[in-house]
PDB file of N, CA and C in Angstrom:
ATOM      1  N   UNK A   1       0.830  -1.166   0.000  1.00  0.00           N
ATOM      2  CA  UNK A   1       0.000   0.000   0.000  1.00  0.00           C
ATOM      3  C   UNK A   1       0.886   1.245   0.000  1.00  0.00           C
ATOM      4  N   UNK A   2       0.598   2.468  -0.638  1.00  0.00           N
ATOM      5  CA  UNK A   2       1.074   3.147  -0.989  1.00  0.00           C
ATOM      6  C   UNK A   2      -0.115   4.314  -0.058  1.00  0.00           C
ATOM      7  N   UNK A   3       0.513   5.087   0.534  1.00  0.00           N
ATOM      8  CA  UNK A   3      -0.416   6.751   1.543  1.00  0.00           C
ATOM      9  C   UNK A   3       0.219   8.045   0.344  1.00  0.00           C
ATOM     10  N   UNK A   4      -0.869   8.400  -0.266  1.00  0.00           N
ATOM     11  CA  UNK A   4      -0.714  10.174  -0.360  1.00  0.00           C
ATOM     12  C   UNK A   4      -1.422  10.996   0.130  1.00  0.00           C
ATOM     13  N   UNK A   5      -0.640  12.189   0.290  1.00  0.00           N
ATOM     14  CA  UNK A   5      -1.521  13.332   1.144  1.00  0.00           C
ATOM     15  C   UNK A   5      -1.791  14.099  -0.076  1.00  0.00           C
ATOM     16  N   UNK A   6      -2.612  15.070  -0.112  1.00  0.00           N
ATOM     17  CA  UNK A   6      -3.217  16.085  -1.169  1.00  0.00           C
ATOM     18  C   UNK A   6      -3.375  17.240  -0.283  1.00  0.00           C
ATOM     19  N   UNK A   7      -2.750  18.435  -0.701  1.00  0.00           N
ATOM     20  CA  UNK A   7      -3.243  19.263   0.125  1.00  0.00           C
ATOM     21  C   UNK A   7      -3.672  20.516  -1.165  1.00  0.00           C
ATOM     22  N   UNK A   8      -4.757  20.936  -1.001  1.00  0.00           N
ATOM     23  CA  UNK A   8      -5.112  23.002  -2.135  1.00  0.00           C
ATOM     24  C   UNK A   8      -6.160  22.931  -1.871  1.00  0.00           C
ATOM     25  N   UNK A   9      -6.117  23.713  -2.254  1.00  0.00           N
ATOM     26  CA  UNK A   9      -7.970  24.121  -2.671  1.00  0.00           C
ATOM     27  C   UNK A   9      -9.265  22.788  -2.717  1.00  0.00           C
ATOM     28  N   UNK A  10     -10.069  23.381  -2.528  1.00  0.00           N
ATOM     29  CA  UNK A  10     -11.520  22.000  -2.829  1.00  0.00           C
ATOM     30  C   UNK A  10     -10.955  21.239  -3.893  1.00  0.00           C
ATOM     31  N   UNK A  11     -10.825  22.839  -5.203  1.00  0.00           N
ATOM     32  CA  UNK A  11     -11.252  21.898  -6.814  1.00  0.00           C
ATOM     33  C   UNK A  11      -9.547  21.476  -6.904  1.00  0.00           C
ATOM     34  N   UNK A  12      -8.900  21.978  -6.185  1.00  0.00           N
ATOM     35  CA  UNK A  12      -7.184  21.330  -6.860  1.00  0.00           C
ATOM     36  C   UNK A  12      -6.736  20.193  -6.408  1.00  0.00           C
ATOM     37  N   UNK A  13      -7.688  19.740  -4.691  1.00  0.00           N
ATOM     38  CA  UNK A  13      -7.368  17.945  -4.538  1.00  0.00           C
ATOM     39  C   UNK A  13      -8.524  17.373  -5.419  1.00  0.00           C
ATOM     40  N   UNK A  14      -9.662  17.694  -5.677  1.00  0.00           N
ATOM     41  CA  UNK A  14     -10.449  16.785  -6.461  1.00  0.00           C
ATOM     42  C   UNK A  14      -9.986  16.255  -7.919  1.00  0.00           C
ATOM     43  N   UNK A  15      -9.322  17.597  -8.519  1.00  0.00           N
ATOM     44  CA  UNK A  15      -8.546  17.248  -9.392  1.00  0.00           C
ATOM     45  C   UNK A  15      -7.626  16.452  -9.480  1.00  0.00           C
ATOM     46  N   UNK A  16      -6.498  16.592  -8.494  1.00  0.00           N
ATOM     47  CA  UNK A  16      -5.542  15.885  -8.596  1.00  0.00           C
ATOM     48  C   UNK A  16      -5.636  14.190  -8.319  1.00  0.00           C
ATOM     49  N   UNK A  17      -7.079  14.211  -7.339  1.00  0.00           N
ATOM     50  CA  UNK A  17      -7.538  12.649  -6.992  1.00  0.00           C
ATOM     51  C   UNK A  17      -7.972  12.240  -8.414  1.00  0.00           C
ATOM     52  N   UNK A  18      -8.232  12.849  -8.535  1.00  0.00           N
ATOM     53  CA  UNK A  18      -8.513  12.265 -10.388  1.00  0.00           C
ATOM     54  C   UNK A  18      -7.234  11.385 -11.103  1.00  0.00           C
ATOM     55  N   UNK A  19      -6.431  12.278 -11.210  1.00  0.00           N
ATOM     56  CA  UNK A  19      -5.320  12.184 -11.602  1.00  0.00           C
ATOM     57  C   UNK A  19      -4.370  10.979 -11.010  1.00  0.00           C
ATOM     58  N   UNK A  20      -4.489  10.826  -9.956  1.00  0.00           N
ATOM     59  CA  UNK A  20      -4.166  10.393  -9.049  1.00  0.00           C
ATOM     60  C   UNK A  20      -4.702   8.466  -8.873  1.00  0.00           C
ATOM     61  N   UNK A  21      -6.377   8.505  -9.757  1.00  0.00           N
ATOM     62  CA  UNK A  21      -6.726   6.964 -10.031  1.00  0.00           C
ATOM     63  C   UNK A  21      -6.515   6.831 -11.409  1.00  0.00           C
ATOM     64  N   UNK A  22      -6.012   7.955 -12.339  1.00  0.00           N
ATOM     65  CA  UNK A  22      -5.601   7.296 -13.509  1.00  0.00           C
ATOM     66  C   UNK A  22      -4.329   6.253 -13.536  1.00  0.00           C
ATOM     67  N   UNK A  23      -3.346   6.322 -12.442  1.00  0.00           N
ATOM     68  CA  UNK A  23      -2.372   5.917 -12.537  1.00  0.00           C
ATOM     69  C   UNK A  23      -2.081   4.628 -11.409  1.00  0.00           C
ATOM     70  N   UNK A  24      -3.141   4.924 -10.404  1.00  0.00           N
ATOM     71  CA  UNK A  24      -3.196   3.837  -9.025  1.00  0.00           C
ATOM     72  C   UNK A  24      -4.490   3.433  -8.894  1.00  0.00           C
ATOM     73  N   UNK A  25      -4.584   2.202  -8.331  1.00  0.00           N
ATOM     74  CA  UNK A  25      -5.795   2.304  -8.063  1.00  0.00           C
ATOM     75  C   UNK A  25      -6.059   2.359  -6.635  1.00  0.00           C
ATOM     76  N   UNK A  26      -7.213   3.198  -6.705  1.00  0.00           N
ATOM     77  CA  UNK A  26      -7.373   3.723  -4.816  1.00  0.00           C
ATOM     78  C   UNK A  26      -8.100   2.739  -4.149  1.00  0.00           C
ATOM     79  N   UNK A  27      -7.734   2.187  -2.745  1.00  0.00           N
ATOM     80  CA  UNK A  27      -8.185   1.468  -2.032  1.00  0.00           C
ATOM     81  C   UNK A  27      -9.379   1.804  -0.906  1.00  0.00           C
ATOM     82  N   UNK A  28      -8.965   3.334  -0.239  1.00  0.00           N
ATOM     83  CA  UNK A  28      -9.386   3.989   0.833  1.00  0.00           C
ATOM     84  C   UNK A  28      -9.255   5.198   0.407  1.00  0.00           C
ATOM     85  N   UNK A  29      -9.443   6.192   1.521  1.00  0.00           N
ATOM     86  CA  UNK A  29      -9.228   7.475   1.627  1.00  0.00           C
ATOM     87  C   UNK A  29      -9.953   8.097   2.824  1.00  0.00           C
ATOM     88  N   UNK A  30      -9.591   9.212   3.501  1.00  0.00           N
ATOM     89  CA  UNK A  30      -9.964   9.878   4.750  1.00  0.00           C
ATOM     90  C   UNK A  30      -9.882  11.428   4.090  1.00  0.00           C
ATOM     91  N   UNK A  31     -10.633  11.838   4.644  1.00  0.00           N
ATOM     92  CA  UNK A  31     -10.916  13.696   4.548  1.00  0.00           C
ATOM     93  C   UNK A  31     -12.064  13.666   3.103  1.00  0.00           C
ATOM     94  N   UNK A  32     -12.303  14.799   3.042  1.00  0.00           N
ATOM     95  CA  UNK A  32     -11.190  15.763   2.991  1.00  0.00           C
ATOM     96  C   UNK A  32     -11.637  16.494   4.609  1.00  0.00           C
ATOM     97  N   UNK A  33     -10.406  17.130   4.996  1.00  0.00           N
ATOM     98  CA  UNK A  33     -10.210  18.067   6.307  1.00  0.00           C
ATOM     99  C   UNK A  33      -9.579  19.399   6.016  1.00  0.00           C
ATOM    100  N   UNK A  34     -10.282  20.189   7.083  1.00  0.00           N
ATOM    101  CA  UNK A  34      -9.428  21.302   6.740  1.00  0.00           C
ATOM    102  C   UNK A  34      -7.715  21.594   6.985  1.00  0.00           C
ATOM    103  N   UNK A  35      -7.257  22.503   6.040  1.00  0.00           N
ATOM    104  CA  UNK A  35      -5.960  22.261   6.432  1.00  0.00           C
ATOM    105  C   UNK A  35      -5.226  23.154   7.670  1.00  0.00           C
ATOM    106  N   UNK A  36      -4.170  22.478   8.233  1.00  0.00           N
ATOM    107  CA  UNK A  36      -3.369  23.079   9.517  1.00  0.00           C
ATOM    108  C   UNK A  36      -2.982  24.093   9.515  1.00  0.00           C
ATOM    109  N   UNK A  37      -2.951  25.193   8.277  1.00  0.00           N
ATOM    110  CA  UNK A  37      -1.813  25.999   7.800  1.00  0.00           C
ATOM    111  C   UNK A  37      -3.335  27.062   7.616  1.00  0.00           C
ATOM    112  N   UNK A  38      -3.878  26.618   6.152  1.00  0.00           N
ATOM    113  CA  UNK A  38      -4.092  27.681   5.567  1.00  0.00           C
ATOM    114  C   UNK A  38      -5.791  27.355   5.556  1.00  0.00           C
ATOM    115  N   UNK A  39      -6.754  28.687   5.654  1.00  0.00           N
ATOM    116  CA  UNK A  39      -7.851  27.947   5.857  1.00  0.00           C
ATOM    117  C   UNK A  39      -9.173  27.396   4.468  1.00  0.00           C
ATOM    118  N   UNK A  40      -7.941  28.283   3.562  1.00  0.00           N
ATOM    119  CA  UNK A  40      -8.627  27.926   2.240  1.00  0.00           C
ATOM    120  C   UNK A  40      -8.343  26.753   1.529  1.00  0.00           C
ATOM    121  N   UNK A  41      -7.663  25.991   1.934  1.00  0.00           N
ATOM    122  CA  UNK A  41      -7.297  24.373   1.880  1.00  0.00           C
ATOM    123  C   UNK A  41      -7.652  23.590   2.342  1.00  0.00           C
ATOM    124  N   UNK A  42      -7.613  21.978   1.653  1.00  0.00           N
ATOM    125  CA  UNK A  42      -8.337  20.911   3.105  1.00  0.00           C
ATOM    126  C   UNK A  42      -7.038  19.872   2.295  1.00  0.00           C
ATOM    127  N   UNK A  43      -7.154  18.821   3.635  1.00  0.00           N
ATOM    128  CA  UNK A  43      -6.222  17.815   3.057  1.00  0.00           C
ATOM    129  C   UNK A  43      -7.167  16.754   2.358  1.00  0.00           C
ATOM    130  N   UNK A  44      -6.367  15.522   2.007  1.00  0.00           N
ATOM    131  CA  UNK A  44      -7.197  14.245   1.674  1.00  0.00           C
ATOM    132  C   UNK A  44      -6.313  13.877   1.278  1.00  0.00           C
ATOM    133  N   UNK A  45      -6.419  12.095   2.042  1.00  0.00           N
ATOM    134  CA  UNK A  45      -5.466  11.306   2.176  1.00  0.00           C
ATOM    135  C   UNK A  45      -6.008   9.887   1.590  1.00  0.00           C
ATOM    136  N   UNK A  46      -5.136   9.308   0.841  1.00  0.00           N
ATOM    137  CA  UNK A  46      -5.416   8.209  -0.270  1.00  0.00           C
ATOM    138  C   UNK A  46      -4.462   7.172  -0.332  1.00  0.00           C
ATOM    139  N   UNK A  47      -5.287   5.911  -0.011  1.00  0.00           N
ATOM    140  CA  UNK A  47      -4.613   4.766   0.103  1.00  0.00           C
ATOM    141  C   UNK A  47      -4.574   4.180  -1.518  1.00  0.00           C
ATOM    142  N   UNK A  48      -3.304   3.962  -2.083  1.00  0.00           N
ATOM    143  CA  UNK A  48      -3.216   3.363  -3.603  1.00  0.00           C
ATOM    144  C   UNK A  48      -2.867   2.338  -3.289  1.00  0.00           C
ATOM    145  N   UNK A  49      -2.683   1.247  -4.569  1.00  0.00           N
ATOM    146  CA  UNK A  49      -1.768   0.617  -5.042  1.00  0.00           C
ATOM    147  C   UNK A  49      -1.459   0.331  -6.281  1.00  0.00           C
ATOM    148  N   UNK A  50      -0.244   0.177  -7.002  1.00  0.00           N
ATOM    149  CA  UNK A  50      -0.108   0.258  -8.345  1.00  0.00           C
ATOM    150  C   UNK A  50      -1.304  -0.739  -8.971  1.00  0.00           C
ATOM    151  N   UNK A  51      -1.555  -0.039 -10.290  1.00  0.00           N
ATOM    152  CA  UNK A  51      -2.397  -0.949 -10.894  1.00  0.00           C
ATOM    153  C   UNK A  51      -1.582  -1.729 -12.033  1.00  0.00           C
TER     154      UNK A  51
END
């Protein structure tokens, strides 16, 4: 198993989760949450594994 974090904007992790099952395939995932830093961000965290 493979963990990524995603951290931007709403539309820039939704995007990138996109991106993100073209190449893995996702098992899980948690969040999205807001982020620690900045409040116009949230995280989301994604369990892969190569496909």
């Amino acid at each position: 198993m493979i963990g990524i974090r995603l951290i931007g904007t709403p539309a820039e992790v939704a995007e990138a989760a996109l991106i993100v099952r073209e190449a893995f395939i996702v098992t899980g995932f948690r969040g999205p949450y807001p982020s620690r830093h900045t409040s116009a961000h949230v995280r989301l965290y994604l369990e892969v594994q190569p496909s």
